[in-house]
Protein backbone atom coordinates (compact mmCIF):
# COMPACT_ATOMS: atom_id res chain seq x y z
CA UNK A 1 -126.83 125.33 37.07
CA UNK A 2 -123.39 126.13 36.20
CA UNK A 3 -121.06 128.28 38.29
CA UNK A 4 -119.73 131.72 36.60
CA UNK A 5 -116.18 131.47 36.06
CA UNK A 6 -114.02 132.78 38.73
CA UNK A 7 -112.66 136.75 37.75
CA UNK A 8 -109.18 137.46 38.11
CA UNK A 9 -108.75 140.82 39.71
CA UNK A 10 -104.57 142.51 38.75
CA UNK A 11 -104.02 145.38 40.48
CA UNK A 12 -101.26 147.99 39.01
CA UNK A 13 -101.11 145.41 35.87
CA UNK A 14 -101.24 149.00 33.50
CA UNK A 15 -98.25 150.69 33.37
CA UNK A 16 -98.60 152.36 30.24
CA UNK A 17 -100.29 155.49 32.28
CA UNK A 18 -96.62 155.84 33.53
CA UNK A 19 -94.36 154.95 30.75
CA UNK A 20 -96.12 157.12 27.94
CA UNK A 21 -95.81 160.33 30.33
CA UNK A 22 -92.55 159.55 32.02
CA UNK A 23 -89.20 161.80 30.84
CA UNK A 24 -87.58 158.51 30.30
CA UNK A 25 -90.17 156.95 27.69
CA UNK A 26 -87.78 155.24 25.38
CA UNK A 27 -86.38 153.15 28.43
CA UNK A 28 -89.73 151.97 29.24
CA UNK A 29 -90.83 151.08 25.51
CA UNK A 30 -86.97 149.33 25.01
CA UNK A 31 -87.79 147.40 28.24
CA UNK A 32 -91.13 146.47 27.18
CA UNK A 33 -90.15 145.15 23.67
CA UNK A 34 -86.95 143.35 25.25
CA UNK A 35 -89.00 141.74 27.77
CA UNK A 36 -91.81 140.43 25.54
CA UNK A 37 -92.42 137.10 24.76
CA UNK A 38 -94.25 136.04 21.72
CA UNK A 39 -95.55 132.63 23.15
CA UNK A 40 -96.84 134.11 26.37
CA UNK A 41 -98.41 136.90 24.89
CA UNK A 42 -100.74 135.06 22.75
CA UNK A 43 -103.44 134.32 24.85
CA UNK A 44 -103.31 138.36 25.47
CA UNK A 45 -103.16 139.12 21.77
CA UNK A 46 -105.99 136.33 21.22
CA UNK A 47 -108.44 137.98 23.94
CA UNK A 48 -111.24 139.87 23.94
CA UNK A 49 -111.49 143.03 24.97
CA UNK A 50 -114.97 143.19 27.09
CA UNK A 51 -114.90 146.59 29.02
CA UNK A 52 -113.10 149.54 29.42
CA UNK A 53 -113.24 152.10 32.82
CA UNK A 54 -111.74 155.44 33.15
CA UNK A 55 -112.72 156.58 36.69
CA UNK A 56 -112.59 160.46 37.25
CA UNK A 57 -109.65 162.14 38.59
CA UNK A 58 -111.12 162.96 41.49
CA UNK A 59 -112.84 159.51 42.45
CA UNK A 60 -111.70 158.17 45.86
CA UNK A 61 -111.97 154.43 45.39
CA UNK A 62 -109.08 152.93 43.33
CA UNK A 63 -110.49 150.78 40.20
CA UNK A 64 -109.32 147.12 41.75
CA UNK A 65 -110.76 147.70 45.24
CA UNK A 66 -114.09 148.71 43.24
CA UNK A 67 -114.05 145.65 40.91
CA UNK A 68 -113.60 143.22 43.73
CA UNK A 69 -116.00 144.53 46.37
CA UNK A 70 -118.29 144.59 43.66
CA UNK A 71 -118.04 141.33 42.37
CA UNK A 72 -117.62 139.82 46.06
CA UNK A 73 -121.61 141.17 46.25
CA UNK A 74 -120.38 144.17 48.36
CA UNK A 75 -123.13 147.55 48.37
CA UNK A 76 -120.62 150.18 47.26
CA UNK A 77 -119.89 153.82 46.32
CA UNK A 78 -117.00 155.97 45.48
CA UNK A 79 -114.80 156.16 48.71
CA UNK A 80 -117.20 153.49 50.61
CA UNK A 81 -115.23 150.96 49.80
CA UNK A 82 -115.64 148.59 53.11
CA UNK A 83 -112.19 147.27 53.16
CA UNK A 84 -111.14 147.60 56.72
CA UNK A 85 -114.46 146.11 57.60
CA UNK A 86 -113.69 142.91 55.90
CA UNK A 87 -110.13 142.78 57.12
CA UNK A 88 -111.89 142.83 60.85
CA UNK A 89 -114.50 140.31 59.54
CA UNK A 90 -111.42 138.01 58.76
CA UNK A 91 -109.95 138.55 61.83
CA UNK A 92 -112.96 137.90 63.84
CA UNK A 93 -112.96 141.51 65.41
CA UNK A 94 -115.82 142.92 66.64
CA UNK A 95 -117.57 146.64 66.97
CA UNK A 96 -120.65 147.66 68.12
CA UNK A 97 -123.33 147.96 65.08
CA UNK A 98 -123.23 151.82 65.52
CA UNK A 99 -119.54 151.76 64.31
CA UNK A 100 -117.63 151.67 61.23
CA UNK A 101 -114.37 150.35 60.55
CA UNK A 102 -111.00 152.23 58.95
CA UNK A 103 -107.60 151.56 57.98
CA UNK A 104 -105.20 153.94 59.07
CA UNK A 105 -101.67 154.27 57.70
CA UNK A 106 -98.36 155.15 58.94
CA UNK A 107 -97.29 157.12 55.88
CA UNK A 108 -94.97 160.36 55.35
CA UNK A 109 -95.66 163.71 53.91
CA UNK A 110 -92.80 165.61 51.73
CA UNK A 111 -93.91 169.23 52.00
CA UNK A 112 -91.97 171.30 49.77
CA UNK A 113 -93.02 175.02 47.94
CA UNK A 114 -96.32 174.47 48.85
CA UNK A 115 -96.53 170.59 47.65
CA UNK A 116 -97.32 167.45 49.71
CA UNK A 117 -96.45 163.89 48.38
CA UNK A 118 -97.04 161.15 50.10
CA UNK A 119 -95.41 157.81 50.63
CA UNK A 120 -95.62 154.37 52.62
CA UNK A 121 -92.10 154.31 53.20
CA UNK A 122 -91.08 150.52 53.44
CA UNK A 123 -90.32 148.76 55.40
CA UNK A 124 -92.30 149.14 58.17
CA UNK A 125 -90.93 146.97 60.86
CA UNK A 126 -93.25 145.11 63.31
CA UNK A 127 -91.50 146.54 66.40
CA UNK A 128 -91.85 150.27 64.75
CA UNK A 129 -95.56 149.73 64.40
CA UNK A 130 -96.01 148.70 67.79
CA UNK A 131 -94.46 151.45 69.30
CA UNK A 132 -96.59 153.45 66.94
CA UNK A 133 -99.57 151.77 67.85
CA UNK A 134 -99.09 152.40 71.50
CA UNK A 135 -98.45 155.59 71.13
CA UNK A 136 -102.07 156.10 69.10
CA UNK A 137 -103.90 153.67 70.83
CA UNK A 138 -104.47 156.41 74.56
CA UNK A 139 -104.30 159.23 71.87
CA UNK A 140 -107.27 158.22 69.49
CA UNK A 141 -109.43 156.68 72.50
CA UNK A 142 -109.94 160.68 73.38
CA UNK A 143 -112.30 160.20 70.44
CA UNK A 144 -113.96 157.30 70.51
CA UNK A 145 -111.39 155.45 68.15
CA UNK A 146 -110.34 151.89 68.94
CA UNK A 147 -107.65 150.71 67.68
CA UNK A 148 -106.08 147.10 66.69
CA UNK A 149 -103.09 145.88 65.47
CA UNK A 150 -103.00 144.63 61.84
CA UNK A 151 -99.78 144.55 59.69
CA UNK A 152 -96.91 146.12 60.17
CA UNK A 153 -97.68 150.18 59.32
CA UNK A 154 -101.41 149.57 58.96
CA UNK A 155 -104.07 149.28 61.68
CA UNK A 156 -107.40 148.87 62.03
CA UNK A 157 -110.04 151.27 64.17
CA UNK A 158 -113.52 151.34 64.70
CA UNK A 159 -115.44 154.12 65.43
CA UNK A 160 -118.71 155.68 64.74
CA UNK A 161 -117.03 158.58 63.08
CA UNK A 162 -116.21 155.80 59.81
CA UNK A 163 -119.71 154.13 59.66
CA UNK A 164 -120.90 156.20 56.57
CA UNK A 165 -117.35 158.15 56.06
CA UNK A 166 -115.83 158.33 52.35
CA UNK A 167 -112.04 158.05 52.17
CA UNK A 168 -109.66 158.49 49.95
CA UNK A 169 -108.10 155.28 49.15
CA UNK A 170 -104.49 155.22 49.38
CA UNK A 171 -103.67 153.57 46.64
CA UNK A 172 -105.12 156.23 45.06
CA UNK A 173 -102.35 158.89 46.34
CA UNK A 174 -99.33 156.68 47.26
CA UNK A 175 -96.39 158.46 45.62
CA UNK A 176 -98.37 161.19 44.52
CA UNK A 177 -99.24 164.76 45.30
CA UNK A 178 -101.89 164.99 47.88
CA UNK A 179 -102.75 168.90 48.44
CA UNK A 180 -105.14 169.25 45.53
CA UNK A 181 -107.69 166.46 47.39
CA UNK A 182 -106.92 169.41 50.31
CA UNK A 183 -108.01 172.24 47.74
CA UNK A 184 -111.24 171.59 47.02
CA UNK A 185 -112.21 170.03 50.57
CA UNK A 186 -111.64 173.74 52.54
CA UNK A 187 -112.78 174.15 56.33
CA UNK A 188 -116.02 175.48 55.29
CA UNK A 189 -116.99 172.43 53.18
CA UNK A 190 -116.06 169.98 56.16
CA UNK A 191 -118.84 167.88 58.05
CA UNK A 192 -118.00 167.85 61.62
CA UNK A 193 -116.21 164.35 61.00
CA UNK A 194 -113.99 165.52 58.40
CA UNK A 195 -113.03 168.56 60.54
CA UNK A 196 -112.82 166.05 63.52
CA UNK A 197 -110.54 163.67 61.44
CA UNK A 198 -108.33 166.64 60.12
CA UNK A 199 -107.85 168.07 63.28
CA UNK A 200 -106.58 164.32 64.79
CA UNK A 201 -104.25 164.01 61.44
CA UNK A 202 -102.56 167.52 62.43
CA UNK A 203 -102.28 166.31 66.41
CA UNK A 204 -100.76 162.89 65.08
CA UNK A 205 -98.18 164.82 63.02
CA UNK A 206 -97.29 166.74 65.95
CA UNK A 207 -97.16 163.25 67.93
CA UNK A 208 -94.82 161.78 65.39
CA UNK A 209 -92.71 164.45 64.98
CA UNK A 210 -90.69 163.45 68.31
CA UNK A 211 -91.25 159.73 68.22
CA UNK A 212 -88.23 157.43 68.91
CA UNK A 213 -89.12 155.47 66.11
CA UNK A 214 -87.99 158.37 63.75
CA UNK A 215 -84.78 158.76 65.77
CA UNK A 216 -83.48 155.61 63.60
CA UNK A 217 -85.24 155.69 59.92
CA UNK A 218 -84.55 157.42 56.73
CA UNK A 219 -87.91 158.57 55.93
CA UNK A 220 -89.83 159.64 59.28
CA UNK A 221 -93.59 158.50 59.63
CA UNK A 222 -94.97 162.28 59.89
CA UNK A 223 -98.53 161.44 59.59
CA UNK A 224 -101.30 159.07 59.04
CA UNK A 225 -103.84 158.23 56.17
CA UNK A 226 -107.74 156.83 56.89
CA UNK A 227 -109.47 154.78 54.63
CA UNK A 228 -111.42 151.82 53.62
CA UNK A 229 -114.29 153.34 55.40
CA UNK A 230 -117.96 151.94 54.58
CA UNK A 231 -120.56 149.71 56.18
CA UNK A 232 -120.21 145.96 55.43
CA UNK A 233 -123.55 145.58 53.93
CA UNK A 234 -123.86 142.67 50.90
CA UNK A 235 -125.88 142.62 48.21
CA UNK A 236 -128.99 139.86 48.61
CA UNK A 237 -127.53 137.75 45.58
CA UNK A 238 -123.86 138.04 46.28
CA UNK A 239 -124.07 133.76 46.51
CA UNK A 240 -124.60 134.11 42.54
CA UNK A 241 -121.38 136.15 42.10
CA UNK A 242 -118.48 134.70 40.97
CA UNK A 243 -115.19 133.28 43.22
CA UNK A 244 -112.81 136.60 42.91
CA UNK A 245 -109.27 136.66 43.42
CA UNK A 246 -107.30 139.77 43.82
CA UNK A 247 -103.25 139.92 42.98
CA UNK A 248 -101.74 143.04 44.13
CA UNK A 249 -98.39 141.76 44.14
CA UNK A 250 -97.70 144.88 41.11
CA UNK A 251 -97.60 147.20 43.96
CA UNK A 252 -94.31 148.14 44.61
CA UNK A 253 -93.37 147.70 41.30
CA UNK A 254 -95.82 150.11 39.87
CA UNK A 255 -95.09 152.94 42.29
CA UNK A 256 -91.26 152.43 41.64
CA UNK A 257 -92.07 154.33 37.69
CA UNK A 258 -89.06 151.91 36.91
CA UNK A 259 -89.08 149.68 34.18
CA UNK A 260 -86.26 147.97 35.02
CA UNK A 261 -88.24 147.15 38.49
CA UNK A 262 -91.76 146.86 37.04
CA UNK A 263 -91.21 144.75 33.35
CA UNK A 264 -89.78 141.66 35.23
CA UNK A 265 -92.62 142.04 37.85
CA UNK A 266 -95.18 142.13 35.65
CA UNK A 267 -94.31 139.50 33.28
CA UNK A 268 -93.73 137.10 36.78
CA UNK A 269 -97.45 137.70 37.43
CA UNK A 270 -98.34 137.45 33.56
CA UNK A 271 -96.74 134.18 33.65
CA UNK A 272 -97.95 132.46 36.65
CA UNK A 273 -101.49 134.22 36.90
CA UNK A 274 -103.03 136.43 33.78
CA UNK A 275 -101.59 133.69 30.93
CA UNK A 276 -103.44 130.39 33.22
CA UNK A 277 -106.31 132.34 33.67
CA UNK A 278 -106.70 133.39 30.08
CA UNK A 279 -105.93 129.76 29.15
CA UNK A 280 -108.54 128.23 31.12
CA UNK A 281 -111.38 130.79 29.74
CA UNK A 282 -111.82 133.20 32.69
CA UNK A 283 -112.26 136.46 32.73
CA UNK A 284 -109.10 138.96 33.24
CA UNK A 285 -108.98 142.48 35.21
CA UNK A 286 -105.57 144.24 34.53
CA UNK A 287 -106.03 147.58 36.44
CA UNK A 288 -104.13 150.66 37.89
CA UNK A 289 -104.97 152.97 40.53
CA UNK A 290 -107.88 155.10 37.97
CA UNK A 291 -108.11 152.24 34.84
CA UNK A 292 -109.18 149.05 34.02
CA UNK A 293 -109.43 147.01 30.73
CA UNK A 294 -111.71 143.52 31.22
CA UNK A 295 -110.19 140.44 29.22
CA UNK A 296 -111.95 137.26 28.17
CA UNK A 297 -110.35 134.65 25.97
CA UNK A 298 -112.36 133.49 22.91
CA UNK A 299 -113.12 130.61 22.14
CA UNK A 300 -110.02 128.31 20.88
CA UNK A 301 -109.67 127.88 16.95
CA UNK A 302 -106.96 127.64 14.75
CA UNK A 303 -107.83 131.17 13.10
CA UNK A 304 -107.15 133.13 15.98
CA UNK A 305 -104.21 131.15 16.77
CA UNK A 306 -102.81 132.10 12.90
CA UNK A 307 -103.13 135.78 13.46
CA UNK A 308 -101.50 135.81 16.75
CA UNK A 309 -98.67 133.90 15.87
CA UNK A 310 -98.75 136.21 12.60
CA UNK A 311 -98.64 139.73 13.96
CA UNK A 312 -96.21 138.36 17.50
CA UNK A 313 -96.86 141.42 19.28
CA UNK A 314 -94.69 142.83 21.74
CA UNK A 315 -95.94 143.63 25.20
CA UNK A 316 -96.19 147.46 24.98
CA UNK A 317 -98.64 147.00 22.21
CA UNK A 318 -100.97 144.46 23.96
CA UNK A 319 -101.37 146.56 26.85
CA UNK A 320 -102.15 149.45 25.12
């Protein structure tokens, strides 16, 4: 039996959500076209286009971390996306079976005229976090929420309060505007958790607010995020899937809205990741927070190498 070919997950490999909307739109189409290269772009130009997803504005789950729970044989639904759970799996942390796992965030809120945007401001130092995470750790366990070290910023807690939770993922609101998820989720429509995890958000603010840590940084760390809730449960015939690997390296680059920043990024990562996997007949998944486009390459022949090298597109016009 032959093994499916591995799928190459991008994450924030779409820009063109930015640069068509962005006040600056001729920069990011000059830096596009200056960028390009013809030779590197062919096996982009020469693949198929399999699949196109346009998740809804309001979905939780961010189109990468849904693609590769998916294809890693993961049972999953819009915001129950068991991230944190696998981190702790891979770190060989335990809960009891009545818990869930979450990630939660050291981020900052920018309220201004009745907007909130929120931000990871980086970096996050490993001595800031721990003095963070001491500060949380007698704070949360009030409620029943453990909590472990993980990288620098982000930490992992278990609790039964995130066994069957949906989050909001935050790649789905870093450097965006977060009070319209608040609109249509109002006190009345809360569960108890929700109210219970709202109420711990505003205490944390408050517990931030005077932290040392603060004393010393640019851009405070006001308040927290949770997510990567879900329960850990795989699908019978996940040993069928295909070997997934997921590059999220586009990150920063993405939420800079720089193209400058982001064009020299993303054609590092075209380079040493899409282009090989293209070339060795695997399957592609550029994505961005709410999009994804699914590449194959065709089969070789000397037809599709004539139009390629015929049209020479430039990069703005593969990715769209």
């Amino acid at each position: 039996m032959t093994a499916a070919a591995p799928l190459t997950i991008v994450a924030f490999a779409l820009p063109l959500g930015i640069a068509l909307h962005h006040p600056d739109r001729v920069h990011w189409q000059q830096a596009f076209d200056r960028l390009s290269s013809p030779e590197l772009l062919m096996p982009l130009r020469q693949a198929k286009l399999n699949e196109r997803k346009t998740l809804a504005a309001t979905a939780h789950s961010a189109s990468h971390e849904m693609a590769w729970a998916q294809a890693l044989g993961w049972q999953v639904a819009d915001g129950l996306v068991p991230l944190a759970a696998g981190a702790a799996l891979s770190q060989g942390l335990p809960c009891p079976a009545d818990h869930g796992w979450a990630f939660i965030d050291a981020v900052n809120w920018h309220i201004s005229q009745g907007q909130v945007n929120l931000t990871v401001p980086k970096p996050i130092t490993p001595d800031e976090s721990d003095a963070l995470l001491l500060a949380l750790q007698t704070f949360l366990a009030q409620d029943g929420i453990h909590l472990h070290a993980w990288q620098p910023g982000r930490w992992l807690a278990h609790s039964p309060l995130f066994k069957h939770l949906p989050t909001v993922s935050l790649d789905r609101v870093n450097g965006q505007r977060i009070d319209a998820w608040f609109e249509h989720d109002s006190i009345a429509e809360q569960n108890p958790v929700q109210r219970q995890l709202r109420r711990l958000q505003n205490e944390i603010q408050m517990l931030f607010y005077t932290h040392a840590v603060n004393d010393s940084r640019d851009i405070a760390l006001n308040s927290v995020w949770f997510s990567g809730t879900g329960d850990l449960a795989k699908d019978p015939h996940a040993s069928a899937k295909p070997a997934v690997v997921l590059n999220d390296d586009l990150r920063e680059a993405w939420l800079s809205q720089t193209p400058d920043v982001f064009i020299p990024a993303f054609n590092a990562v075209l380079h040493d990741l899409i282009v090989p996997a293209l070339r060795r007949q695997e399957p592609v998944l550029l994505c961005e927070p709410s999009r994804s486009v699914l590449l194959q390459a065709p089969a070789s022949g000397w037809v599709h190498q004539l139009q390629a090298w015929w049209r020479r597109p430039t990069l703005s016009e593969v990715l769209q």
